[in-house]
C-alpha atoms as a PDB file:
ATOM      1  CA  UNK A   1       4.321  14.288   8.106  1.00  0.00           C
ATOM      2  CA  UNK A   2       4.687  10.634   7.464  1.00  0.00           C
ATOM      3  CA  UNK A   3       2.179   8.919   4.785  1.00  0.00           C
ATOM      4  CA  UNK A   4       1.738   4.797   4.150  1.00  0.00           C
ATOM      5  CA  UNK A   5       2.051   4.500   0.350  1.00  0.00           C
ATOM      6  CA  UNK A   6       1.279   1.142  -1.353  1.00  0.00           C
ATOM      7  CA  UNK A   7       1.506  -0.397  -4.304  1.00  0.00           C
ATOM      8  CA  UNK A   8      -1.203  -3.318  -4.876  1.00  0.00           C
ATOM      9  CA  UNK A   9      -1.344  -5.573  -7.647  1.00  0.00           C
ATOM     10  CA  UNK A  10      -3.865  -8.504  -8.485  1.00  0.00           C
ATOM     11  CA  UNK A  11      -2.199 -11.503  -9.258  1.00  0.00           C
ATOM     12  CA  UNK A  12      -4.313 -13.584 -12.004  1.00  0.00           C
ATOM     13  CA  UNK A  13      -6.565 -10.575 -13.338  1.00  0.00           C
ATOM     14  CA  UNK A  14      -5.162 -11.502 -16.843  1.00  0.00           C
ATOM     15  CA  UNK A  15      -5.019 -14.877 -18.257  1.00  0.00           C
ATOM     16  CA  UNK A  16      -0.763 -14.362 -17.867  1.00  0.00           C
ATOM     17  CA  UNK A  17      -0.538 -15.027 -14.395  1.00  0.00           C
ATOM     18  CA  UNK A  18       2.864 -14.292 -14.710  1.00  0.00           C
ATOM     19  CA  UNK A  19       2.353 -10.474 -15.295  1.00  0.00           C
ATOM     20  CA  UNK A  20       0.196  -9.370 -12.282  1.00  0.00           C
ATOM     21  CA  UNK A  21      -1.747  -5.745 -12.725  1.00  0.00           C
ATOM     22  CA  UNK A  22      -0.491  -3.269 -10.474  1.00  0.00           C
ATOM     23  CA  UNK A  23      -1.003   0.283  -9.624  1.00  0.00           C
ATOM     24  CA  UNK A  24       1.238   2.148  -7.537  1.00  0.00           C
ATOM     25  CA  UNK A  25       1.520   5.462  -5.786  1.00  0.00           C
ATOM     26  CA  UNK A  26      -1.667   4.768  -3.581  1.00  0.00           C
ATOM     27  CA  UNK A  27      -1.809   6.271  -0.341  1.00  0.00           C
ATOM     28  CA  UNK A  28      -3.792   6.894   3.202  1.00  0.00           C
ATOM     29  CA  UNK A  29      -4.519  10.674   3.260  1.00  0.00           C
ATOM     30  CA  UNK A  30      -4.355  10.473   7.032  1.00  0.00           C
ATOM     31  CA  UNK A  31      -0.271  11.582   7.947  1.00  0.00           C
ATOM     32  CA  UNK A  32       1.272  10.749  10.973  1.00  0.00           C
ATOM     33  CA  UNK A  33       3.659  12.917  12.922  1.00  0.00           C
ATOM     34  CA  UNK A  34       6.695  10.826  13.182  1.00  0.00           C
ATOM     35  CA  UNK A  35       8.164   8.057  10.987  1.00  0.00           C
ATOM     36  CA  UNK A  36       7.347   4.947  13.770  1.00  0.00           C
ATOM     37  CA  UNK A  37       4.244   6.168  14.311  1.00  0.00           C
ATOM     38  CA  UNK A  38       3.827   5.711  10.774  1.00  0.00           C
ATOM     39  CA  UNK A  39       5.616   2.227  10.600  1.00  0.00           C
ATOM     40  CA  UNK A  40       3.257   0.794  13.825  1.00  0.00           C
ATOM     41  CA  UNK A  41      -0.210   1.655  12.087  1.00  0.00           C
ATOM     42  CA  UNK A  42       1.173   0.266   8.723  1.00  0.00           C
ATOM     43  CA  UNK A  43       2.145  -3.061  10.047  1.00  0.00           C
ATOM     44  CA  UNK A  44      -1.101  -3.051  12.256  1.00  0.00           C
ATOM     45  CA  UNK A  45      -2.675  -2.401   8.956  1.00  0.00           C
ATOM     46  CA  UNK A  46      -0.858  -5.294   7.538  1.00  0.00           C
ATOM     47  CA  UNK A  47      -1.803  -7.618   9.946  1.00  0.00           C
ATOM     48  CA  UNK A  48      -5.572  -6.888   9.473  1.00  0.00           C
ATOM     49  CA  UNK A  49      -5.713  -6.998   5.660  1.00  0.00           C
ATOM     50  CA  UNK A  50      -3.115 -10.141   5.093  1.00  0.00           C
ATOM     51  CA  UNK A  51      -5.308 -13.026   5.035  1.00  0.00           C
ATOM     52  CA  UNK A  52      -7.748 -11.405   2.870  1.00  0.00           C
ATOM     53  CA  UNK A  53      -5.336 -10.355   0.189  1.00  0.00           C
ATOM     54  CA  UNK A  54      -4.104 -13.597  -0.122  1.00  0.00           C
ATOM     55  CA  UNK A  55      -7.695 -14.999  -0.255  1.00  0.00           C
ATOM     56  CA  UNK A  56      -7.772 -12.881  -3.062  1.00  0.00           C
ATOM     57  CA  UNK A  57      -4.575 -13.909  -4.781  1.00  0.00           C
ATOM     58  CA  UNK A  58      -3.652  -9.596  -3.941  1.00  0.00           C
ATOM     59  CA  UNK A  59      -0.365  -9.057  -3.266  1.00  0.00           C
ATOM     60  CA  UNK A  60       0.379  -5.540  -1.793  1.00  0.00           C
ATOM     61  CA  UNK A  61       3.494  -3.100  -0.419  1.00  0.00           C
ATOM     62  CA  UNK A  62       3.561  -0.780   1.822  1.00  0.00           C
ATOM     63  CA  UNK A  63       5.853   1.477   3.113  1.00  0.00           C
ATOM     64  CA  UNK A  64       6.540   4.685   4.847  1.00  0.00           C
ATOM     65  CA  UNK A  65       7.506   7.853   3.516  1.00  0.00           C
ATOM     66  CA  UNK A  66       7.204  12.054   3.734  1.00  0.00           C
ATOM     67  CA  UNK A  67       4.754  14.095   2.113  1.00  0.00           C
ATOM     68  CA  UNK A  68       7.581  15.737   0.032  1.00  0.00           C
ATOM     69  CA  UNK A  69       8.251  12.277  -1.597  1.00  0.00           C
ATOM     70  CA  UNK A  70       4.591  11.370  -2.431  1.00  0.00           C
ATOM     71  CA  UNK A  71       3.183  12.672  -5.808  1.00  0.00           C
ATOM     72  CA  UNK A  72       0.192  14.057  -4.917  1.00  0.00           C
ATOM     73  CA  UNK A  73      -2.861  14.356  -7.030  1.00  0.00           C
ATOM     74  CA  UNK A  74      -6.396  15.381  -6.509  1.00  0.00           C
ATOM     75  CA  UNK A  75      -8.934  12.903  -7.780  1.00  0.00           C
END
């Protein structure tokens, strides 16, 4: 299975806008079967979220990747 992971960070959430506030390691629980799959829903994802993360001054990365790469925690 194939997972979208993304790091997101918030660009001026500290009065150094030069060190942005990120968090990594996020991830979409739903897994796709094969790696494009994976890569068309991210960039469709992408395309639906960009304007409104730069509204936001949110920068975010996504990418691709197996379950067996993904530390996985229960929250």
């Amino acid at each position: 299975m194939f997972y979208i992971v993304t790091t997101i960070c918030f660009l001026h959430l500290t009065n150094l806008p030069e060190l942005p506030v990120c968090f990594a390691q996020g991830f979409v629980k739903y897994g796709f079967e094969t790696k494009e799959e994976c890569e068309v829903k991210k960039n469709n994802l992408i395309e639906l979220i960009d304007q409104d993360l730069k509204d936001r001054q949110v920068s975010m990365i996504l990418y691709c990747t197996t379950s067996n790469e993904i530390e996985q925690r229960d929250v």
